[in-house]
Protein backbone atom coordinates (compact mmCIF):
# COMPACT_ATOMS: atom_id res chain seq x y z
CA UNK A 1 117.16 -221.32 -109.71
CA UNK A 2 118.63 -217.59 -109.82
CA UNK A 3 117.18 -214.78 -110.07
CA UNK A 4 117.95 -211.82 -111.76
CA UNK A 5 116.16 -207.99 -110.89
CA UNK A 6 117.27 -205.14 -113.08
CA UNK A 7 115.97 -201.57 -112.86
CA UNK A 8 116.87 -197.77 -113.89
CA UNK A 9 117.89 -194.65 -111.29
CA UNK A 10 119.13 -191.63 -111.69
CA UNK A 11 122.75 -190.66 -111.40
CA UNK A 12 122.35 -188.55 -108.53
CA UNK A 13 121.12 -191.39 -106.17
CA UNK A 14 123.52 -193.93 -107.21
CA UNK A 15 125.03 -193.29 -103.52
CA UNK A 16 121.31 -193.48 -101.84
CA UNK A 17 120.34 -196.79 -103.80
CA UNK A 18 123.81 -198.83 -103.23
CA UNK A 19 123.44 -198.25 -99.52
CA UNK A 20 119.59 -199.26 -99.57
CA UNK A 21 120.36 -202.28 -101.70
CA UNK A 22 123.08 -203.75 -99.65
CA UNK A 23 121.45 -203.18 -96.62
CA UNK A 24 118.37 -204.97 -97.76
CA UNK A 25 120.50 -207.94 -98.93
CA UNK A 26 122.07 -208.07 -95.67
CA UNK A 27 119.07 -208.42 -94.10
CA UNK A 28 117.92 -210.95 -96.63
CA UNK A 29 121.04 -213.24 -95.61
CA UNK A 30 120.00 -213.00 -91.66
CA UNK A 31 116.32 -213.45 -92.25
CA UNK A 32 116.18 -216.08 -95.26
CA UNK A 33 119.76 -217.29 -95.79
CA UNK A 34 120.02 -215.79 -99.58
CA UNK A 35 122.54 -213.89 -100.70
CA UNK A 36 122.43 -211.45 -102.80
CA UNK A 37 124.87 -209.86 -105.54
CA UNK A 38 124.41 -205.83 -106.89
CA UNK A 39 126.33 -205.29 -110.08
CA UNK A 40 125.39 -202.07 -111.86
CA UNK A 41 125.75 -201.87 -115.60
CA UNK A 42 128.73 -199.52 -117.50
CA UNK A 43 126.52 -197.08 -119.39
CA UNK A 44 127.54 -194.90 -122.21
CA UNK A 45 124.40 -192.54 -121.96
CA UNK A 46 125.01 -190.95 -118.54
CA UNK A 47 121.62 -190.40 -118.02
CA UNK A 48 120.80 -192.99 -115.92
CA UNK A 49 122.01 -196.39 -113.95
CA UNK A 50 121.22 -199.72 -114.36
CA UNK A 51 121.29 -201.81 -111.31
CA UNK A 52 121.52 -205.70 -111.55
CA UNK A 53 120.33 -207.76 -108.24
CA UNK A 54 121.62 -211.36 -108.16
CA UNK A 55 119.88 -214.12 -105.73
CA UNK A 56 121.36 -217.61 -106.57
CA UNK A 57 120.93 -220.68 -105.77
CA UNK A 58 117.50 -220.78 -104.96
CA UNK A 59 115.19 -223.69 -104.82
CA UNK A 60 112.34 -223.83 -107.05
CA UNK A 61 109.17 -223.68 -104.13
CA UNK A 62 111.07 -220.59 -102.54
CA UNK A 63 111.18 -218.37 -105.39
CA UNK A 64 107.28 -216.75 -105.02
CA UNK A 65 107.56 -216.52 -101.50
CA UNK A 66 111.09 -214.60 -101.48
CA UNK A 67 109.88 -212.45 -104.49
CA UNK A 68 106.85 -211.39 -102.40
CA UNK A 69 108.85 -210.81 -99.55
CA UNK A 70 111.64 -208.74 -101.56
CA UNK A 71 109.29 -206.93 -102.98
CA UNK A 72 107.68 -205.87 -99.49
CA UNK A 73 111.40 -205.31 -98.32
CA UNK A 74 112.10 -202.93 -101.45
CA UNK A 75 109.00 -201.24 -100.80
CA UNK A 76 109.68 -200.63 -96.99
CA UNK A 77 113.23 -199.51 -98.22
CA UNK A 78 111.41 -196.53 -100.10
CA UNK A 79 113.42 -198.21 -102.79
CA UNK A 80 110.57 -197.63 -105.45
CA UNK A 81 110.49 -193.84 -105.34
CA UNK A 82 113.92 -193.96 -106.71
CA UNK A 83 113.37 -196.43 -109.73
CA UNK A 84 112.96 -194.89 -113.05
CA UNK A 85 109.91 -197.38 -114.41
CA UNK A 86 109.90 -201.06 -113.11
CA UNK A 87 111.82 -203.91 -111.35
CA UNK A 88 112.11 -206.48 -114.75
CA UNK A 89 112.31 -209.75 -112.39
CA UNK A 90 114.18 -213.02 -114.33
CA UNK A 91 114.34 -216.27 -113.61
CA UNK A 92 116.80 -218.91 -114.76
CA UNK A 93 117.00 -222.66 -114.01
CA UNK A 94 120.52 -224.21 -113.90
CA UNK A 95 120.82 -226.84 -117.01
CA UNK A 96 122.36 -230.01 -115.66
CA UNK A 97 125.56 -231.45 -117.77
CA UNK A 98 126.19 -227.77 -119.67
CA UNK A 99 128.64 -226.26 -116.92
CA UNK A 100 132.29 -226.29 -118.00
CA UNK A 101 133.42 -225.79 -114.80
CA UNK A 102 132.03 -229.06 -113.33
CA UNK A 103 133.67 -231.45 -115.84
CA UNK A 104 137.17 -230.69 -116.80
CA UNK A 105 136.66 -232.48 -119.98
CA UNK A 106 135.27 -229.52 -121.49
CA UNK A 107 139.12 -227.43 -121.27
């Protein structure tokens, strides 16, 4: 299963938020073995970020337990007095057979 967390920041603590971010995900690969991805979106209204975190790969029992302990690690962080509203949390299931890249008869 992956999950996918976007939220909103300001411009001015793009800096402040990357470096929290990527620190927490390192820490997430030493404690728990997850890695995480941070993409942030291209936006044409400059008045705000959006931030995309990534965490593939993850078995479907260990997906409550890492959210609750992400979302204890983002609050430690001080992560959430930077967010402009709320974490949106998704979660996608792989679909066995529809992956183009695991059967070359698809090219």
């Amino acid at each position: 299963m992956n999950i996918y967390i976007y939220f909103r920041t300001a411009p001015g603590d793009r800096q402040t938020v990357a470096t929290r971010i990527h620190q927490l995900m390192a820490e997430l690969l030493h404690e728990r073995g997850i890695c995480g991805e941070l993409m942030l979106r291209s936006e044409s209204d400059k008045s705000y970020l959006t931030w995309m975190e990534v965490y593939a790969g993850l078995a479907a029992d260990e997906v409550d337990p890492f959210l609750e302990h992400l979302s204890e690690r983002v609050n430690r962080a001080g992560l959430n007095r930077l967010i402009v509203g709320e974490r949106q949390v998704e979660r996608f299931e792989h679909q066995p057979g529809n992956d183009a890249r695991a059967n070359p008869e698809n090219h």
